[in-house]
N, C-alpha and C. Protein backbone atom coordinates (compact mmCIF):
# COMPACT_ATOMS: atom_id res chain seq x y z
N UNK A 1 0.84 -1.18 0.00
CA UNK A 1 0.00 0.00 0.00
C UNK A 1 0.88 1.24 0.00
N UNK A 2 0.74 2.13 -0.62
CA UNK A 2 1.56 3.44 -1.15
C UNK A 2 0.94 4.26 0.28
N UNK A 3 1.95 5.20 0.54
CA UNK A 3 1.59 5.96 1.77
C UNK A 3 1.35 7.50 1.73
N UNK A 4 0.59 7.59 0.68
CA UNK A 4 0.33 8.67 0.12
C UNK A 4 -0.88 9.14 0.86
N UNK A 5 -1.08 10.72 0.83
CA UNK A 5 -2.41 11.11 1.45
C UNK A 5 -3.51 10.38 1.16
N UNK A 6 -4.29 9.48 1.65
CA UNK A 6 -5.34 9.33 1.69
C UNK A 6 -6.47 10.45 0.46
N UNK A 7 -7.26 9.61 -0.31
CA UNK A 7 -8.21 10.70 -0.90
C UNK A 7 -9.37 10.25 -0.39
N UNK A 8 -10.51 11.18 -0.78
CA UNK A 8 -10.31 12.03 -2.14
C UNK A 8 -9.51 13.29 -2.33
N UNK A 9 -8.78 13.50 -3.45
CA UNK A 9 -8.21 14.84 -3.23
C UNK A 9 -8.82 16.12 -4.23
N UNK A 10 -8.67 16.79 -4.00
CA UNK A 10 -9.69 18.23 -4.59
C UNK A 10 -8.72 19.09 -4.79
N UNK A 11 -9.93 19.68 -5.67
CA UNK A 11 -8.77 21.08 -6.45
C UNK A 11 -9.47 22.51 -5.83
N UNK A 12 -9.13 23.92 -6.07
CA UNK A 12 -9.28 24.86 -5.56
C UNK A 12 -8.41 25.60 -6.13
N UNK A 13 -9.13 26.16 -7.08
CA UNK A 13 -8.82 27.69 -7.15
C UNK A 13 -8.19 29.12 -6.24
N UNK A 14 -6.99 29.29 -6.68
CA UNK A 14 -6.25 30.13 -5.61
C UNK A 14 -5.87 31.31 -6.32
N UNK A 15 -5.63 31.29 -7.44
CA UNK A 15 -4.96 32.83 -8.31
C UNK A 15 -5.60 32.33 -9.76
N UNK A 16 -5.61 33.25 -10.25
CA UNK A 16 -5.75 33.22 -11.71
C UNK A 16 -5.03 32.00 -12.36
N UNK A 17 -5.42 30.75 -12.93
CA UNK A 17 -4.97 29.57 -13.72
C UNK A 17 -3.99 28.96 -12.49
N UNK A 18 -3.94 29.39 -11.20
CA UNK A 18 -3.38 28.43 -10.21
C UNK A 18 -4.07 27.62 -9.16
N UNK A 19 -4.17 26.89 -9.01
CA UNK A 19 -4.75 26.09 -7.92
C UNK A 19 -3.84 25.33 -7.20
N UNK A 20 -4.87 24.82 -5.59
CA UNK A 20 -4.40 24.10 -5.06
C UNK A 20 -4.56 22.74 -4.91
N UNK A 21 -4.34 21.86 -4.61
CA UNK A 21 -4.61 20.35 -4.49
C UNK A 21 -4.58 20.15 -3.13
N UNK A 22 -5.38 19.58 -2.55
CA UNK A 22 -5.71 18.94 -1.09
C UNK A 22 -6.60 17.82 -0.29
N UNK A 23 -6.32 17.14 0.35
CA UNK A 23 -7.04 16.43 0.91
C UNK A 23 -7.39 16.19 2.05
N UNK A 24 -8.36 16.35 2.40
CA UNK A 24 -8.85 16.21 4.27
C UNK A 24 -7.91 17.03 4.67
N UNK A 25 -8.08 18.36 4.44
CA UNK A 25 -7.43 19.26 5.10
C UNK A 25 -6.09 19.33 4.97
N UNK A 26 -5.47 18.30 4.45
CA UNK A 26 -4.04 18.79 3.78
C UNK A 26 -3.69 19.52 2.71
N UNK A 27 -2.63 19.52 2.97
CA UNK A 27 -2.16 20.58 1.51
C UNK A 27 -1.08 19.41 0.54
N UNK A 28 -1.86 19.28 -0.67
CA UNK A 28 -0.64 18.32 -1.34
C UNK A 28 0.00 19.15 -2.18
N UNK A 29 -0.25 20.33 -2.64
CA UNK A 29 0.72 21.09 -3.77
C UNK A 29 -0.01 22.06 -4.31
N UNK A 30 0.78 22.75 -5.61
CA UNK A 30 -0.18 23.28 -6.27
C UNK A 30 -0.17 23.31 -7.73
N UNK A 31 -0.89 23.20 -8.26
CA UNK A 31 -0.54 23.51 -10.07
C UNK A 31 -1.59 24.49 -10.81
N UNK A 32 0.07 24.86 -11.91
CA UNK A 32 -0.54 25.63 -12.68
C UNK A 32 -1.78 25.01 -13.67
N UNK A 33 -2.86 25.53 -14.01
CA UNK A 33 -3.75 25.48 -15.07
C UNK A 33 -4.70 24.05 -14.52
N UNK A 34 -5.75 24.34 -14.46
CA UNK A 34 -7.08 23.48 -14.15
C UNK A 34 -6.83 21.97 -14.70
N UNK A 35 -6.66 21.59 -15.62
CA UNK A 35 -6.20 20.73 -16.79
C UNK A 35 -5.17 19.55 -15.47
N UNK A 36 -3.90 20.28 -15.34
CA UNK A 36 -3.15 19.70 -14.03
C UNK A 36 -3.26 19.89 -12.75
N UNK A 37 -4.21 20.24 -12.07
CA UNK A 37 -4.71 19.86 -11.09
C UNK A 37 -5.50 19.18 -10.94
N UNK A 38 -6.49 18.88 -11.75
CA UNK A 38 -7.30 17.77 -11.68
C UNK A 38 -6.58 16.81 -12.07
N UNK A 39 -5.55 16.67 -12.95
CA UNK A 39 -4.58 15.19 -13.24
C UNK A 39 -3.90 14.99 -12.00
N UNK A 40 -3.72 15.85 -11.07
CA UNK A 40 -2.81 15.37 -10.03
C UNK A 40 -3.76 15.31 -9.01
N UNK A 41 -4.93 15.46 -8.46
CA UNK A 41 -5.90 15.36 -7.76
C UNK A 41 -6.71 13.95 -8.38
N UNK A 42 -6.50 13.54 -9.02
CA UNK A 42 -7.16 12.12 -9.78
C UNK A 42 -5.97 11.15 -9.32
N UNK A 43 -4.50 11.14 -9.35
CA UNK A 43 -3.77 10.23 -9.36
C UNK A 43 -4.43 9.34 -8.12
N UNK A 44 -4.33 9.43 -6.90
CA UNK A 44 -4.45 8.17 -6.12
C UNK A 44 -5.68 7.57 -6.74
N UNK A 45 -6.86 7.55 -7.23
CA UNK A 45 -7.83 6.82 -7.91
C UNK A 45 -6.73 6.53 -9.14
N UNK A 46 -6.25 6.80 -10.05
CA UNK A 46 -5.57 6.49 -11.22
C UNK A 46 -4.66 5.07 -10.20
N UNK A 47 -4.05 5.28 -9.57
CA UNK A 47 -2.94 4.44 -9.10
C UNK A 47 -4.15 3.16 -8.74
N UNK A 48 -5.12 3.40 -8.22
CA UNK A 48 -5.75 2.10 -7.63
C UNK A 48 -6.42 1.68 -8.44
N UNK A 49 -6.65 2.51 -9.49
CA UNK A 49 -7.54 1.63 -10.99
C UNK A 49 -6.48 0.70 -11.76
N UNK A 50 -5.01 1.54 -11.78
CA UNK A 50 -4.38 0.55 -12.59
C UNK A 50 -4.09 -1.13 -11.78
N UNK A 51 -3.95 -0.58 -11.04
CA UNK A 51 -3.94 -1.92 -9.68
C UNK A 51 -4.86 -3.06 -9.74
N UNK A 52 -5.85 -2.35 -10.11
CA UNK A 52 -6.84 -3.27 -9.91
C UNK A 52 -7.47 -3.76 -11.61
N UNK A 53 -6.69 -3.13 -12.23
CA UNK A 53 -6.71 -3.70 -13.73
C UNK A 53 -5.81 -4.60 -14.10
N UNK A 54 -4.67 -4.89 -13.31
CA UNK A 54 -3.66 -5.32 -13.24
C UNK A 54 -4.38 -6.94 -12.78
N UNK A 55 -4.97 -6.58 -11.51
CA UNK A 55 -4.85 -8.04 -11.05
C UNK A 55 -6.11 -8.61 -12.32
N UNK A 56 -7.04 -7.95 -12.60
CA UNK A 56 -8.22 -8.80 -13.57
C UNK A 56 -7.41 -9.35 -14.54
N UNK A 57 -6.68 -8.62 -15.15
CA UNK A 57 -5.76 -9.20 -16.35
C UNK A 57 -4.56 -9.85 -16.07
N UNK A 58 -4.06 -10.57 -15.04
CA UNK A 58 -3.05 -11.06 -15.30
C UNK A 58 -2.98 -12.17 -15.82
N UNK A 59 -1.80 -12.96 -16.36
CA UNK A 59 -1.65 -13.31 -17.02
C UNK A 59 -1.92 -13.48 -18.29
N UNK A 60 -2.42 -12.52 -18.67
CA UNK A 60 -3.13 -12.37 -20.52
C UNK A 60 -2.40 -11.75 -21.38
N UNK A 61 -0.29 -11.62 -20.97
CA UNK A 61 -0.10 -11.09 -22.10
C UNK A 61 -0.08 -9.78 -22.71
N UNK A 62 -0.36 -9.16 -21.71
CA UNK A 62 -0.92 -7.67 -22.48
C UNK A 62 0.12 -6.90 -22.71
N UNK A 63 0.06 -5.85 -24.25
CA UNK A 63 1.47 -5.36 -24.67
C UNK A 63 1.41 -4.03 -23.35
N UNK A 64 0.56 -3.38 -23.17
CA UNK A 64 1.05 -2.46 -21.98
C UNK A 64 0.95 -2.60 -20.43
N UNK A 65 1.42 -4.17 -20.46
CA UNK A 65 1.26 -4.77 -19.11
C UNK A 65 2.58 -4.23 -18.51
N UNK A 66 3.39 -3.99 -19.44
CA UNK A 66 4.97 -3.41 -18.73
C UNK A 66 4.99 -2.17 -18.56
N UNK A 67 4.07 -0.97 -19.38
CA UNK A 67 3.92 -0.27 -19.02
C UNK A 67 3.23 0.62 -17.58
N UNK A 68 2.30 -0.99 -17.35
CA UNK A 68 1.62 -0.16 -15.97
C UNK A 68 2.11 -0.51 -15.14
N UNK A 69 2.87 -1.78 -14.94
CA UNK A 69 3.71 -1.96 -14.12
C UNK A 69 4.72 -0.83 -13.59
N UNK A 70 5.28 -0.16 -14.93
CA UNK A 70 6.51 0.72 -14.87
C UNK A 70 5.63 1.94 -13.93
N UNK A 71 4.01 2.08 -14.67
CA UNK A 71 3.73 3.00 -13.88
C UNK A 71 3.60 3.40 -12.41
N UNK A 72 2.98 2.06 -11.86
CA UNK A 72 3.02 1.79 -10.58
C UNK A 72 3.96 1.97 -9.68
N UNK A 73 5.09 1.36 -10.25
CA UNK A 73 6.28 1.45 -9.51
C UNK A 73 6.98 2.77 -9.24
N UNK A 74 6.91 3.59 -10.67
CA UNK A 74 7.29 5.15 -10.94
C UNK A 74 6.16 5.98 -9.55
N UNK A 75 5.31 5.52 -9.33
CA UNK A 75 4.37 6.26 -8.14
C UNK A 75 4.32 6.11 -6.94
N UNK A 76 5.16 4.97 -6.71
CA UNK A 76 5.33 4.30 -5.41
C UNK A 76 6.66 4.16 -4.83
N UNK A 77 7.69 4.82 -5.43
CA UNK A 77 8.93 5.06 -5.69
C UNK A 77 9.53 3.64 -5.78
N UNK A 78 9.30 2.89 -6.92
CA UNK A 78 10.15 1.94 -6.44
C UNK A 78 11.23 1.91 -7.71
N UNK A 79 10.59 2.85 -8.60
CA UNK A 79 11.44 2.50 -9.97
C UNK A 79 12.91 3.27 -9.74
């Protein structure tokens, strides 16, 4: 299990095309332009969808089975 803030995480508007990202009262960061804050406020659901796409499909071979692997690992610092 990755030890990342807990979500859901949310976005918020703070300056003109800047926002913040947060969850349960934390502060995870901030990004420029709406577009990437919601991509980085989606990741912990992104990380547990690929996870769990992972286990339905295993063993089937799949050409971007190395890729989500790579992804997983790239998020969980293991790569």
């Amino acid at each position: 299990m990755s030890k990342h803030t807990p979500g859901p995480w949310s976005t918020k508007q703070i300056l003109n095309r800047h926002y913040e990202i947060s969850a349960g009262g934390y502060w995870i960061g901030r990004a420029r332009g709406l577009e990437n804050a919601r991509l980085i406020a989606a990741a912990p659901l992104l990380l547990e969808a690929l996870k769990a796409l992972l286990e339905e499909t295993e063993g089937c071979m799949c050409s971007s089975e190395g890729q989500a692997r790579s992804a997983i690992a790239a998020a969980e610092g293991k790569s």
